[in-house]
PDB file of N, CA and C in Angstrom:
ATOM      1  N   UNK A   1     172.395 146.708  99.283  1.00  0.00           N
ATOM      2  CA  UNK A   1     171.956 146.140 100.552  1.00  0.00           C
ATOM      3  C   UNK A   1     170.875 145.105 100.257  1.00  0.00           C
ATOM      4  N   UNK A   2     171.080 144.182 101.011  1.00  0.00           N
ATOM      5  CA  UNK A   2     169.695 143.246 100.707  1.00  0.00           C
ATOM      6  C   UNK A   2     168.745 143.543 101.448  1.00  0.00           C
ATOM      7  N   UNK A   3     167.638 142.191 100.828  1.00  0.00           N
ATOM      8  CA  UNK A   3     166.857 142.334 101.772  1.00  0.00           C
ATOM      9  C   UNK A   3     166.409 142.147 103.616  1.00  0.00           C
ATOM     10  N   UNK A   4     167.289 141.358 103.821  1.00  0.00           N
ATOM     11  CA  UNK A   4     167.612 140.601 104.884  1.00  0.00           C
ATOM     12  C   UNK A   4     168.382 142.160 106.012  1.00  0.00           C
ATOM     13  N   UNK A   5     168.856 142.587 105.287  1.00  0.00           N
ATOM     14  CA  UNK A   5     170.059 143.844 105.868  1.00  0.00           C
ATOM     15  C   UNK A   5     168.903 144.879 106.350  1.00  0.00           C
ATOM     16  N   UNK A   6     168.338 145.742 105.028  1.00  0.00           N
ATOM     17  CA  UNK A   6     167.282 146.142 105.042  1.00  0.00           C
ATOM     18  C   UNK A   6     166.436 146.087 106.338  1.00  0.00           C
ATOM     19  N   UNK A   7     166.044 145.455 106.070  1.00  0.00           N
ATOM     20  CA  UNK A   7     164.752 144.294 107.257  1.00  0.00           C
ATOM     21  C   UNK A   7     165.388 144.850 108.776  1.00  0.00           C
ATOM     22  N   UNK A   8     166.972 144.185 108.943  1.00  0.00           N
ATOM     23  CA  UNK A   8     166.826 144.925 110.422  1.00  0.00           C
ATOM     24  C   UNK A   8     167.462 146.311 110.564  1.00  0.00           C
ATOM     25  N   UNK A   9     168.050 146.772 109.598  1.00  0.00           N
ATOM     26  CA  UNK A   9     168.003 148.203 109.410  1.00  0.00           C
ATOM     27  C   UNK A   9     166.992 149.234 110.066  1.00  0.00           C
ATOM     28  N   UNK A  10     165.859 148.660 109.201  1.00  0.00           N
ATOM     29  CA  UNK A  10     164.102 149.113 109.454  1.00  0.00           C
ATOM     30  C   UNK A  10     163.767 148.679 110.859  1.00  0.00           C
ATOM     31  N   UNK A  11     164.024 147.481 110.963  1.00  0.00           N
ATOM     32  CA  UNK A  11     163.783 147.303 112.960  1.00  0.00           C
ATOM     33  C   UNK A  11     164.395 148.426 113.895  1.00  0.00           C
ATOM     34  N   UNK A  12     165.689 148.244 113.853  1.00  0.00           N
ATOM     35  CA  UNK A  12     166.271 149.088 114.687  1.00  0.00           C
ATOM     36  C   UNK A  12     165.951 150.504 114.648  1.00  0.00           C
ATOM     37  N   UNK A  13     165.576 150.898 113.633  1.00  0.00           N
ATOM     38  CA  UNK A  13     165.343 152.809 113.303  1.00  0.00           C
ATOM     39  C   UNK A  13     163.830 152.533 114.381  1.00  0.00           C
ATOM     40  N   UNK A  14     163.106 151.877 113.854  1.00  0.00           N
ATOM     41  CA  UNK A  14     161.575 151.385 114.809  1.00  0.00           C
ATOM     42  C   UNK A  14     161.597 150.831 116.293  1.00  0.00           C
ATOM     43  N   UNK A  15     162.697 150.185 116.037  1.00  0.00           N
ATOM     44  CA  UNK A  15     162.599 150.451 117.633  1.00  0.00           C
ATOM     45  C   UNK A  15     163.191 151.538 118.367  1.00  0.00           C
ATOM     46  N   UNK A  16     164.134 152.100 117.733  1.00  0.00           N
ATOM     47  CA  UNK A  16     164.854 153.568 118.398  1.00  0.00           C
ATOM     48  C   UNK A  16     164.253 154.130 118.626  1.00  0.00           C
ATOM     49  N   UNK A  17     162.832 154.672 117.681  1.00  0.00           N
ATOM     50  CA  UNK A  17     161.591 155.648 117.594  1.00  0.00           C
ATOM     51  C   UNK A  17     161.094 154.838 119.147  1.00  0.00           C
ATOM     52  N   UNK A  18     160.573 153.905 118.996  1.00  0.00           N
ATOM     53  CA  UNK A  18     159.351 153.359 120.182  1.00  0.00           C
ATOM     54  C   UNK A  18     160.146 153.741 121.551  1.00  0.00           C
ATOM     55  N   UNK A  19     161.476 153.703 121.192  1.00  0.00           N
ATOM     56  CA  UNK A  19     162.218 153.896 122.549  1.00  0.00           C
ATOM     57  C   UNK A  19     162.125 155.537 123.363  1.00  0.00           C
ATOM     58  N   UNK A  20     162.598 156.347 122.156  1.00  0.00           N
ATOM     59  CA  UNK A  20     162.397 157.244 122.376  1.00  0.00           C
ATOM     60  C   UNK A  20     160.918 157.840 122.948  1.00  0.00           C
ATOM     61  N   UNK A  21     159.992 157.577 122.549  1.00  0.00           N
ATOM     62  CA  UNK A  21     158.290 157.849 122.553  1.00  0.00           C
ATOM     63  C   UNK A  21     157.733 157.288 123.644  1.00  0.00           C
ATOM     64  N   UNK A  22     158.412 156.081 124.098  1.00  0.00           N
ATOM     65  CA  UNK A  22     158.425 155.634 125.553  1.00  0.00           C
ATOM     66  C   UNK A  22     158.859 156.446 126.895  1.00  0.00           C
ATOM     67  N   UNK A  23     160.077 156.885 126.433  1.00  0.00           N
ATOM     68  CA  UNK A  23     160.574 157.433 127.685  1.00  0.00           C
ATOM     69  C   UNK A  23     160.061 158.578 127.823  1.00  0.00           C
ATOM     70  N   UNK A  24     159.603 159.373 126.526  1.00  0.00           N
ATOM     71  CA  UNK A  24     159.170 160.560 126.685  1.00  0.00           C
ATOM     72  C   UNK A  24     157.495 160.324 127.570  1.00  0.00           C
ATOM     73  N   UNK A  25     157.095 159.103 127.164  1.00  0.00           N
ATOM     74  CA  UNK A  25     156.214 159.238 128.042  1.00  0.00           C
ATOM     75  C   UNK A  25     155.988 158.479 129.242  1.00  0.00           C
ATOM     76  N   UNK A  26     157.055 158.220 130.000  1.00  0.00           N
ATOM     77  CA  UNK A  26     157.637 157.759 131.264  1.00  0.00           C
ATOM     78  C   UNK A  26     157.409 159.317 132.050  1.00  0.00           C
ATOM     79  N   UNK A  27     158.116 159.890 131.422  1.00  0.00           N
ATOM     80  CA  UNK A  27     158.437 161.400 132.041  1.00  0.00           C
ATOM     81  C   UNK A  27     156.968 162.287 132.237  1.00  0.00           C
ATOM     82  N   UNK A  28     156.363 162.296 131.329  1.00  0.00           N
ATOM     83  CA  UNK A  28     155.199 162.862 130.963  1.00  0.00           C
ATOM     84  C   UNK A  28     154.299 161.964 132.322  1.00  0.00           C
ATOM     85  N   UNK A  29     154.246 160.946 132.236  1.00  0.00           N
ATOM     86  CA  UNK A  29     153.827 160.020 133.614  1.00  0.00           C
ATOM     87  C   UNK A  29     154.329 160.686 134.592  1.00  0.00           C
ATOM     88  N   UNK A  30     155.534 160.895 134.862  1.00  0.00           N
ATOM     89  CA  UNK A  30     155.898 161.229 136.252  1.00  0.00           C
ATOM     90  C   UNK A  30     155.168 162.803 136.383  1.00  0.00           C
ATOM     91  N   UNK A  31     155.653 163.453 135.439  1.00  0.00           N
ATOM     92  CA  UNK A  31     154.885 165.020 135.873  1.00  0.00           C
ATOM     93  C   UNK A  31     153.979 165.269 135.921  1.00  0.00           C
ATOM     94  N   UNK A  32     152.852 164.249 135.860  1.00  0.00           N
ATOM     95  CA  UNK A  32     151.395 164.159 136.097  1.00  0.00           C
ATOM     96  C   UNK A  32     150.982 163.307 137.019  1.00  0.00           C
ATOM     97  N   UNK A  33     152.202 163.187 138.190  1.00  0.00           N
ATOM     98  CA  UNK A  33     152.065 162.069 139.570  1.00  0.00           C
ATOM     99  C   UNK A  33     151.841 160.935 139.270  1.00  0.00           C
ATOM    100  N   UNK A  34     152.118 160.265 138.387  1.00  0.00           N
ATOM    101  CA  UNK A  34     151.719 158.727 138.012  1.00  0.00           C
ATOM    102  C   UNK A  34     152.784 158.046 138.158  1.00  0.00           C
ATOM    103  N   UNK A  35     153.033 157.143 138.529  1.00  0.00           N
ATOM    104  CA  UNK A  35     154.107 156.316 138.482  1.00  0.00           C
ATOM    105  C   UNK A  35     154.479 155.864 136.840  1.00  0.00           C
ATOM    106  N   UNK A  36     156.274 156.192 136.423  1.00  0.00           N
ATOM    107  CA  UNK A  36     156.764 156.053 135.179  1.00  0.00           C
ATOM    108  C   UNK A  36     156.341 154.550 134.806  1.00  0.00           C
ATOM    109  N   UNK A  37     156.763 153.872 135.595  1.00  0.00           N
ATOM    110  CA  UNK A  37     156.571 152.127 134.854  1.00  0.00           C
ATOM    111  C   UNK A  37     154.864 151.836 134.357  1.00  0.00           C
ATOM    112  N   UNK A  38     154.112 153.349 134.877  1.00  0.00           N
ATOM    113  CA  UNK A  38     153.028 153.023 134.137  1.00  0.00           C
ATOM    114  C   UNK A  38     152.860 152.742 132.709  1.00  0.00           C
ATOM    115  N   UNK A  39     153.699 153.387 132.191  1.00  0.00           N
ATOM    116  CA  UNK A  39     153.636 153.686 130.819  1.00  0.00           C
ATOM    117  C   UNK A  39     153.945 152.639 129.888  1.00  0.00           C
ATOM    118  N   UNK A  40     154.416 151.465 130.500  1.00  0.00           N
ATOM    119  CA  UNK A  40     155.021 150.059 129.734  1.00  0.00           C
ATOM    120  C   UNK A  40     153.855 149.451 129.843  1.00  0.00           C
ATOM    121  N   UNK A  41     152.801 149.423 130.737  1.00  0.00           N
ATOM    122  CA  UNK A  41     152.069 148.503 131.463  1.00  0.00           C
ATOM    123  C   UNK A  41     150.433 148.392 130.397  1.00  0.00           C
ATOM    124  N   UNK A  42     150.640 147.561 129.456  1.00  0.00           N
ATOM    125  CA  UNK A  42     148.709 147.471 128.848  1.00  0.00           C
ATOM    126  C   UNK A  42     148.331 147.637 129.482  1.00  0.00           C
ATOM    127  N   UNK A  43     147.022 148.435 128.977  1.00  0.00           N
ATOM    128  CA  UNK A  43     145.972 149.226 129.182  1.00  0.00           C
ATOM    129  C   UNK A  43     145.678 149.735 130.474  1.00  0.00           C
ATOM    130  N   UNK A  44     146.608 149.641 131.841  1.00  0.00           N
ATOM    131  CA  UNK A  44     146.523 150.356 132.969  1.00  0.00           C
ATOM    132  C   UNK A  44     147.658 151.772 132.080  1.00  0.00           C
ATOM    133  N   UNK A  45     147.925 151.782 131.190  1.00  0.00           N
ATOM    134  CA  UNK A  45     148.994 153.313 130.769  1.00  0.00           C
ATOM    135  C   UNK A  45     147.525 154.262 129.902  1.00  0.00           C
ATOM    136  N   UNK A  46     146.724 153.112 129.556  1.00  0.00           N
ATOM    137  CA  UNK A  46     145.812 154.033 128.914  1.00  0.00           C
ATOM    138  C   UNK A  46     144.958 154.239 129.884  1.00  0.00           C
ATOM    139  N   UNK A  47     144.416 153.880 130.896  1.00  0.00           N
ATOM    140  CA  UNK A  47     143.350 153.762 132.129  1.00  0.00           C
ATOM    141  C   UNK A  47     144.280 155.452 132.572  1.00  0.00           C
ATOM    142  N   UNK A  48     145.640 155.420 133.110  1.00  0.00           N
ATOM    143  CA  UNK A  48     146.297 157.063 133.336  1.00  0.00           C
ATOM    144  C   UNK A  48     146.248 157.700 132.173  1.00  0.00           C
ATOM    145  N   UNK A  49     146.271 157.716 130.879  1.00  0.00           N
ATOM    146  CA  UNK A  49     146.170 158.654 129.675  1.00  0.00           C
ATOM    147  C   UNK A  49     144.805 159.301 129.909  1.00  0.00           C
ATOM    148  N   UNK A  50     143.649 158.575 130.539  1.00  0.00           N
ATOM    149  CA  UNK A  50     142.833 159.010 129.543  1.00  0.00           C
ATOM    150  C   UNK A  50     142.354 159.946 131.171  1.00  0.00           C
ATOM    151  N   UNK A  51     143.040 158.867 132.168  1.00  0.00           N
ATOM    152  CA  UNK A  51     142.496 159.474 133.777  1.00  0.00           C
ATOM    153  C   UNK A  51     143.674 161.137 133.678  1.00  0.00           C
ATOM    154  N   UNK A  52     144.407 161.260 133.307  1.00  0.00           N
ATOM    155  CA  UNK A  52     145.286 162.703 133.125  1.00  0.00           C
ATOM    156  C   UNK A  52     144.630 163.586 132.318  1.00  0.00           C
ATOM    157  N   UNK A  53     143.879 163.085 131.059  1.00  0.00           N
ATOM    158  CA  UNK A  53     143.124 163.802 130.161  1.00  0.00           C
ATOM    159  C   UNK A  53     141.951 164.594 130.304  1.00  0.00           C
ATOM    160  N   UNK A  54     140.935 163.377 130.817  1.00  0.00           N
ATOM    161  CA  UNK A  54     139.958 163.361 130.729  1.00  0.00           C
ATOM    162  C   UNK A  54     139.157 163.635 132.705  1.00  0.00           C
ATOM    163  N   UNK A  55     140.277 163.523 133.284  1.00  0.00           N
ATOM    164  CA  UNK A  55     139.754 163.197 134.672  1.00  0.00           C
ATOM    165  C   UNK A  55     138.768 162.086 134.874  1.00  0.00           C
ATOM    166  N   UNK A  56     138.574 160.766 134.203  1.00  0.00           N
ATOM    167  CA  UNK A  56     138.538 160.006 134.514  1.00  0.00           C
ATOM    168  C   UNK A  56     138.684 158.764 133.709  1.00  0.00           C
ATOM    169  N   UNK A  57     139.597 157.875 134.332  1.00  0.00           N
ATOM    170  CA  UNK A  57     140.501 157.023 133.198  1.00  0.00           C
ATOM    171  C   UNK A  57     139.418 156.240 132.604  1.00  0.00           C
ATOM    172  N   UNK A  58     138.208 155.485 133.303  1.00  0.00           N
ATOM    173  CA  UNK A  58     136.721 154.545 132.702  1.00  0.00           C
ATOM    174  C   UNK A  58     136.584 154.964 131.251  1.00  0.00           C
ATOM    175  N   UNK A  59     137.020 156.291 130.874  1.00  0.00           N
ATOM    176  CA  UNK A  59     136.393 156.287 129.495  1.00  0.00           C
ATOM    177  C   UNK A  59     137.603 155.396 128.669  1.00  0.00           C
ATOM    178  N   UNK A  60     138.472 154.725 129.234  1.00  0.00           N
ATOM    179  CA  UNK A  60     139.300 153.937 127.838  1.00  0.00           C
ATOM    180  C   UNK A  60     138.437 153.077 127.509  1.00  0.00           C
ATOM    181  N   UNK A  61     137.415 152.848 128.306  1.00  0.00           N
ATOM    182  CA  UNK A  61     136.869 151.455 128.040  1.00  0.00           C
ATOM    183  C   UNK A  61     136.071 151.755 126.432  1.00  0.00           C
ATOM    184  N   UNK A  62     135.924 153.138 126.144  1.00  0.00           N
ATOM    185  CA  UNK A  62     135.632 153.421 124.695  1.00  0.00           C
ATOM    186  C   UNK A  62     136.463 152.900 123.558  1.00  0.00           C
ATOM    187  N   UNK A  63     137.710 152.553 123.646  1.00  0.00           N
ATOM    188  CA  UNK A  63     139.020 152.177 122.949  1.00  0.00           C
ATOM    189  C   UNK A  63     138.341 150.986 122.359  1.00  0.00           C
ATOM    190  N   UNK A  64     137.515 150.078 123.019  1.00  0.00           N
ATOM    191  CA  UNK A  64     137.393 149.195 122.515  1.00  0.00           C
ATOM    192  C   UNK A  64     136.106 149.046 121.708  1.00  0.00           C
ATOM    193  N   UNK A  65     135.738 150.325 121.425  1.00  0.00           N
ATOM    194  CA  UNK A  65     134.018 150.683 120.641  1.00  0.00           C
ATOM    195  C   UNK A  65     134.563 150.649 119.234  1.00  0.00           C
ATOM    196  N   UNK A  66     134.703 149.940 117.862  1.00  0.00           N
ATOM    197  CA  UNK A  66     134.886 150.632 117.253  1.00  0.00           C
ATOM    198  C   UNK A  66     134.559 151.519 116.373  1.00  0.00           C
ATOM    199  N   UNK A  67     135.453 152.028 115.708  1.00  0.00           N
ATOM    200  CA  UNK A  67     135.164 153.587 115.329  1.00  0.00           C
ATOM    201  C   UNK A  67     134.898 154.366 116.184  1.00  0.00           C
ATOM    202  N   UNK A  68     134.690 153.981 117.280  1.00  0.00           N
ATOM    203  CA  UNK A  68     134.774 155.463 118.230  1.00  0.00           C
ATOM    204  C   UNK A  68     136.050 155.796 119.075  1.00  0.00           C
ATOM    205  N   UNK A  69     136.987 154.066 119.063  1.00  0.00           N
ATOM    206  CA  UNK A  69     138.076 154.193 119.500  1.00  0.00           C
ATOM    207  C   UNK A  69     139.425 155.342 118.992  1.00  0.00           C
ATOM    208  N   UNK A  70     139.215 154.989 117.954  1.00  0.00           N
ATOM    209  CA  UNK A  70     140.144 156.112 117.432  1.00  0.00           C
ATOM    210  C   UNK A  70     139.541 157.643 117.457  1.00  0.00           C
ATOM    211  N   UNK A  71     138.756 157.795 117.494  1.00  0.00           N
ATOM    212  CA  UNK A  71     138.595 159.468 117.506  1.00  0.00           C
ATOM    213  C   UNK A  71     138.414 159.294 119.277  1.00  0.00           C
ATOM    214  N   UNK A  72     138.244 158.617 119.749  1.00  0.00           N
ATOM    215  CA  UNK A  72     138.936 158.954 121.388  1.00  0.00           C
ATOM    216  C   UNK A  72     140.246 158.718 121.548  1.00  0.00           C
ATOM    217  N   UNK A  73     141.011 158.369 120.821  1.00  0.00           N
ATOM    218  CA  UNK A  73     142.628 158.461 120.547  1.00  0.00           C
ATOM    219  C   UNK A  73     142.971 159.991 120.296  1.00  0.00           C
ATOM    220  N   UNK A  74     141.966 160.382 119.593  1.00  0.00           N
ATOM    221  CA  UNK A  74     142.115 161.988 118.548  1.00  0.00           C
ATOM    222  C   UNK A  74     142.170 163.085 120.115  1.00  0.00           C
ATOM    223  N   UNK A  75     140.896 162.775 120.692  1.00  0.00           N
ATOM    224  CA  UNK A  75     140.689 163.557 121.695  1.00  0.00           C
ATOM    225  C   UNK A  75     141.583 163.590 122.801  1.00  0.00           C
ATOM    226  N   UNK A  76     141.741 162.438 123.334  1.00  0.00           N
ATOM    227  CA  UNK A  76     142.642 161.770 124.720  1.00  0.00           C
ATOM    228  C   UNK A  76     143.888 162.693 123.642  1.00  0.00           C
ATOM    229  N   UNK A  77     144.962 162.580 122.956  1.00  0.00           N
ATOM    230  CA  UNK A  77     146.165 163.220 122.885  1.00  0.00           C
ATOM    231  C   UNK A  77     146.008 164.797 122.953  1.00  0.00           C
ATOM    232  N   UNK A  78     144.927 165.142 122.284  1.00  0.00           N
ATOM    233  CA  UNK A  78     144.498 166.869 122.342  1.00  0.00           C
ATOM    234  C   UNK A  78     144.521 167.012 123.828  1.00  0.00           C
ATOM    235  N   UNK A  79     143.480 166.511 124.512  1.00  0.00           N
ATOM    236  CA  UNK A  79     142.892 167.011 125.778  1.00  0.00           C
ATOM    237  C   UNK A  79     144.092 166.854 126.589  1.00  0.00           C
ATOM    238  N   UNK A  80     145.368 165.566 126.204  1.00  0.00           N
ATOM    239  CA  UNK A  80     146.475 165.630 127.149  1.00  0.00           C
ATOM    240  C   UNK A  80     147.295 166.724 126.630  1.00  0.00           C
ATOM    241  N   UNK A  81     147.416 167.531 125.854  1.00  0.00           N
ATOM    242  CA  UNK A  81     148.816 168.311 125.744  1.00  0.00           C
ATOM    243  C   UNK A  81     147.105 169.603 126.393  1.00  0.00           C
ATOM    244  N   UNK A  82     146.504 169.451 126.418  1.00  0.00           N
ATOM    245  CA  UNK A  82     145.606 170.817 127.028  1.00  0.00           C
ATOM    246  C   UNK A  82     145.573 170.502 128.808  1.00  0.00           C
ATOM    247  N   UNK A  83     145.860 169.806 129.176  1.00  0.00           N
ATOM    248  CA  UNK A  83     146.181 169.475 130.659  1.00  0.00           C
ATOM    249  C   UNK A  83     147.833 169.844 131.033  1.00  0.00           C
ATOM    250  N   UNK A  84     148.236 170.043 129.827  1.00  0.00           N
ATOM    251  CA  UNK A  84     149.905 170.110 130.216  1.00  0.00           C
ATOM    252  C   UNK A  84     150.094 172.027 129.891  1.00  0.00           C
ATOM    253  N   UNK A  85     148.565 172.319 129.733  1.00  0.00           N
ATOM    254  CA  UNK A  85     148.885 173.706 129.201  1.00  0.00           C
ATOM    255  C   UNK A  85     149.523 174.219 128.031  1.00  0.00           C
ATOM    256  N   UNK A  86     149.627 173.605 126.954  1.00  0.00           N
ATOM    257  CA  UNK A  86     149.924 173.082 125.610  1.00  0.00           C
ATOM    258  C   UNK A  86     148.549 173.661 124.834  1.00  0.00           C
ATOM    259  N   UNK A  87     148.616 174.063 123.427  1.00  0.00           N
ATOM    260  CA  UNK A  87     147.536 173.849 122.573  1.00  0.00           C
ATOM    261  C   UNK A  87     146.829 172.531 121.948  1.00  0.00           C
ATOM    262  N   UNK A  88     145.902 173.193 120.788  1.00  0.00           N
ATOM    263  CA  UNK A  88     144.962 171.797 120.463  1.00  0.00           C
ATOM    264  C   UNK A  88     146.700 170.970 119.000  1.00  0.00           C
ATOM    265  N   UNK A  89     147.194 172.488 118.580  1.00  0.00           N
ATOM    266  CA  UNK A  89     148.359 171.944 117.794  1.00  0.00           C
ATOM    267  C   UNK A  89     149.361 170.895 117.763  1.00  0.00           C
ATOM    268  N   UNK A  90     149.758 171.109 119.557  1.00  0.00           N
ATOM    269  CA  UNK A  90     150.980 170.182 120.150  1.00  0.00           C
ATOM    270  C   UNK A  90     149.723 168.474 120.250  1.00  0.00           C
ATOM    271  N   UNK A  91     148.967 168.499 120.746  1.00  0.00           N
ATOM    272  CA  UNK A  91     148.500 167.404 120.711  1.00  0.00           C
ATOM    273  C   UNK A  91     148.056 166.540 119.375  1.00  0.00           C
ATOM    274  N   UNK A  92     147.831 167.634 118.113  1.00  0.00           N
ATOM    275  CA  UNK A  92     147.950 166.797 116.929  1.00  0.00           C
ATOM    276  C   UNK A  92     149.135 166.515 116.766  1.00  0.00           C
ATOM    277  N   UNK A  93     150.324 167.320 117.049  1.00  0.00           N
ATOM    278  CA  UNK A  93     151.572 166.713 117.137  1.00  0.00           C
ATOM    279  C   UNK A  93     151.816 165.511 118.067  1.00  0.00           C
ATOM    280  N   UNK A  94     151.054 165.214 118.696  1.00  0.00           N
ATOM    281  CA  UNK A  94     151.492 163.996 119.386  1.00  0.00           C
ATOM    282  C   UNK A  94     150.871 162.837 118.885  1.00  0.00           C
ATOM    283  N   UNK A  95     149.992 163.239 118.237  1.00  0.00           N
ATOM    284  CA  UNK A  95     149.163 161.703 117.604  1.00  0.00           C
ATOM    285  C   UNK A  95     150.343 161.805 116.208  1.00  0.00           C
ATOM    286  N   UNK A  96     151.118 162.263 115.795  1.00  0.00           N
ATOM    287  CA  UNK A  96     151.231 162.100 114.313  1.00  0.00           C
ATOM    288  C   UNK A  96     152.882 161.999 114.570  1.00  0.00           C
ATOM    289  N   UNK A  97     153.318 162.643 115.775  1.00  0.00           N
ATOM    290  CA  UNK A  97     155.183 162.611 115.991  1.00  0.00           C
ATOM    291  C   UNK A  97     155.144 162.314 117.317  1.00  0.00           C
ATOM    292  N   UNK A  98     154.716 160.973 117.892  1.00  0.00           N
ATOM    293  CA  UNK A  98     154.682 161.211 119.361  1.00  0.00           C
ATOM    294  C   UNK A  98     156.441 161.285 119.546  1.00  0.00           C
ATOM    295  N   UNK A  99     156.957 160.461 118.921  1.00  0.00           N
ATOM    296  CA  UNK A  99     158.614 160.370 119.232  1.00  0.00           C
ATOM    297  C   UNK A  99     159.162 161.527 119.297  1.00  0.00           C
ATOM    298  N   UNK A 100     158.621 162.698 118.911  1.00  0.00           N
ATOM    299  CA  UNK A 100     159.401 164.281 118.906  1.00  0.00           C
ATOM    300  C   UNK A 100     158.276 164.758 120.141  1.00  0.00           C
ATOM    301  N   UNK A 101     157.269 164.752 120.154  1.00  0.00           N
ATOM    302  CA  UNK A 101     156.185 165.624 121.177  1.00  0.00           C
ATOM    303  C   UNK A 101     156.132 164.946 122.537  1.00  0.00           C
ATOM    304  N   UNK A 102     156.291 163.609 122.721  1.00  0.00           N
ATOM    305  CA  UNK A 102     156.152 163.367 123.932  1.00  0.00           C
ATOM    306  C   UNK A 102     157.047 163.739 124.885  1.00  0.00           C
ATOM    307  N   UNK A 103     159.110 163.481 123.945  1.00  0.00           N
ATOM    308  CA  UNK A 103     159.801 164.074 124.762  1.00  0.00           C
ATOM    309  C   UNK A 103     159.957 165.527 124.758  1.00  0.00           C
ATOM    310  N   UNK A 104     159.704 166.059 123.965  1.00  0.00           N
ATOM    311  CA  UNK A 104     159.392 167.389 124.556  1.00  0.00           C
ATOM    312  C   UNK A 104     157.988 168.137 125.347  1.00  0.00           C
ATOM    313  N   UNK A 105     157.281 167.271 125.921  1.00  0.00           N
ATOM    314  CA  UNK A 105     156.399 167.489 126.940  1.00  0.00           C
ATOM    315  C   UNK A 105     156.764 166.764 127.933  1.00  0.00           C
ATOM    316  N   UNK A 106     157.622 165.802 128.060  1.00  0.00           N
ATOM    317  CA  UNK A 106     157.995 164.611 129.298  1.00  0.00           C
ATOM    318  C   UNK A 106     159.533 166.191 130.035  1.00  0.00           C
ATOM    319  N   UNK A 107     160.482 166.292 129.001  1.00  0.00           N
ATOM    320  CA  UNK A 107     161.670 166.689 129.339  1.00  0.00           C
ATOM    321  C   UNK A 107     161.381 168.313 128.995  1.00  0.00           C
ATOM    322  N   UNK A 108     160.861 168.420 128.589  1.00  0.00           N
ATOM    323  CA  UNK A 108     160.640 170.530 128.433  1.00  0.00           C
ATOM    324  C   UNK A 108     159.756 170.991 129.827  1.00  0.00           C
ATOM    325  N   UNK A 109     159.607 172.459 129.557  1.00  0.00           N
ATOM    326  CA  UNK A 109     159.430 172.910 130.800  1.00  0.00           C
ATOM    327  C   UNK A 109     157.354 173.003 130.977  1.00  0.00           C
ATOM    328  N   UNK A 110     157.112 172.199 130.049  1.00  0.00           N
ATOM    329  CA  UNK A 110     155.237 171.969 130.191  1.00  0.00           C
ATOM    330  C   UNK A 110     155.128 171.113 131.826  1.00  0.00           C
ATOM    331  N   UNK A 111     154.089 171.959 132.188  1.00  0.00           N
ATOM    332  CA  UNK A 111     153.815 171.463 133.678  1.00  0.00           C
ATOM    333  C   UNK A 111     152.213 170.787 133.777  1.00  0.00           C
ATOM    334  N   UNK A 112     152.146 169.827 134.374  1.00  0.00           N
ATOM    335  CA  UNK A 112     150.744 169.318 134.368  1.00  0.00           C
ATOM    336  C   UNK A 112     149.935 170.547 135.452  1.00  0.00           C
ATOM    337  N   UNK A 113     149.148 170.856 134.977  1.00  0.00           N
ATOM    338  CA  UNK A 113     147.695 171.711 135.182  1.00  0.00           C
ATOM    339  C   UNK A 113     146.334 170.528 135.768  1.00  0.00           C
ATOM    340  N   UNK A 114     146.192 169.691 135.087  1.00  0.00           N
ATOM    341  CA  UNK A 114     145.133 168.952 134.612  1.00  0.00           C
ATOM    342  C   UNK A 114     144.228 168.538 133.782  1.00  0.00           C
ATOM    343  N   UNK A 115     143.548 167.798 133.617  1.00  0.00           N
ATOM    344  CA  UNK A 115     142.277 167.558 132.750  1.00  0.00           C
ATOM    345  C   UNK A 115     141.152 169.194 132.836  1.00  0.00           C
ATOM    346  N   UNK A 116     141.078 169.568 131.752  1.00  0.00           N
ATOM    347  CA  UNK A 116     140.328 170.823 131.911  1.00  0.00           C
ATOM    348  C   UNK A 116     139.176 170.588 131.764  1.00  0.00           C
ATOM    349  N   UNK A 117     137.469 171.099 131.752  1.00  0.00           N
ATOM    350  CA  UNK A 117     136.272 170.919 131.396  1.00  0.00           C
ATOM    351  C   UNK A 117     135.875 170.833 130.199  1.00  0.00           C
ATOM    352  N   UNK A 118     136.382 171.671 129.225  1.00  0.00           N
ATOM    353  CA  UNK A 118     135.202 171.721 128.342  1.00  0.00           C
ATOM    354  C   UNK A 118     135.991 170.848 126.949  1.00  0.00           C
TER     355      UNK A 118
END
C-alpha cells in the first residue's frame, strides 16, 4: 500500500471514530435536556458540558487558562459520567475512549441525575 492509500485509509478510520463520539454525544445531550445539535456547535457544546457537569457552564471559560485547561478537561469528563450516575472509572473512560464511552452513556440505560456537589 502506499503512501497516498495509507493517508486516506487513516482519514476515514478517524473520521468513523469522530463520527461515532459525536453521536454518542448528541444523545448524551439529549438525556441531559440539551438540545442534540448542541454538540456540533464550538464552545456553546462545552458552555453545556461543563453546565451538565459542573452546574454551571462559566467555568469553560477555564479551558482557556493554560495548564489548567486540561485538568478541567480531567474533571468536566469525571464529574459528567458522575451526573449520569456512572463512576470516577467510566469518566476516565471517556477522556481516553470517548468513541466507546460516550455511546454507551448517550444509547445505554445511564440516566442524567445531575451535576453533584462535591
Amino acid at each position: 500500500m502506499n503512501d497516498a492509500a495509507g493517508s486516506i485509509v487513516y482519514s476515514l478510520v478517524m473520521l468513523a471514530i469522530a463520527v461515532v463520539a459525536l453521536i454518542g454525544l448528541w444523545k448524551v445531550f439529549e438525556k441531559a435536556g440539551k438540545p442534540g445539535w448542541g454538540a456540533i456547535v464550538p464552545f456553546y457544546n462545552l458552555y453545556c458540558l461543563f453546565e451538565m457537569s459542573f452546574g454551571t457552564g462559566w467555568l469553560f471559560l477555564l479551558m482557556f487558562v493554560p495548564c489548567v485547561g486540561q485538568i478541567m478537561l480531567i474533571i468536566m469528563w469525571v464529574k459528567l459520567a458522575v451526573a449520569f450516575d456512572k463512576g470516577v472509572g467510566f469518566g476516565i473512560g471517556i477522556l481516553f475512549l470517548p468513541f466507546i464511552f460516550l455511546p454507551m452513556l448517550g444509547f445505554g440505560d445511564a440516566r442524567y441525575v445531575g451535576p453533584s456537589n462535591g
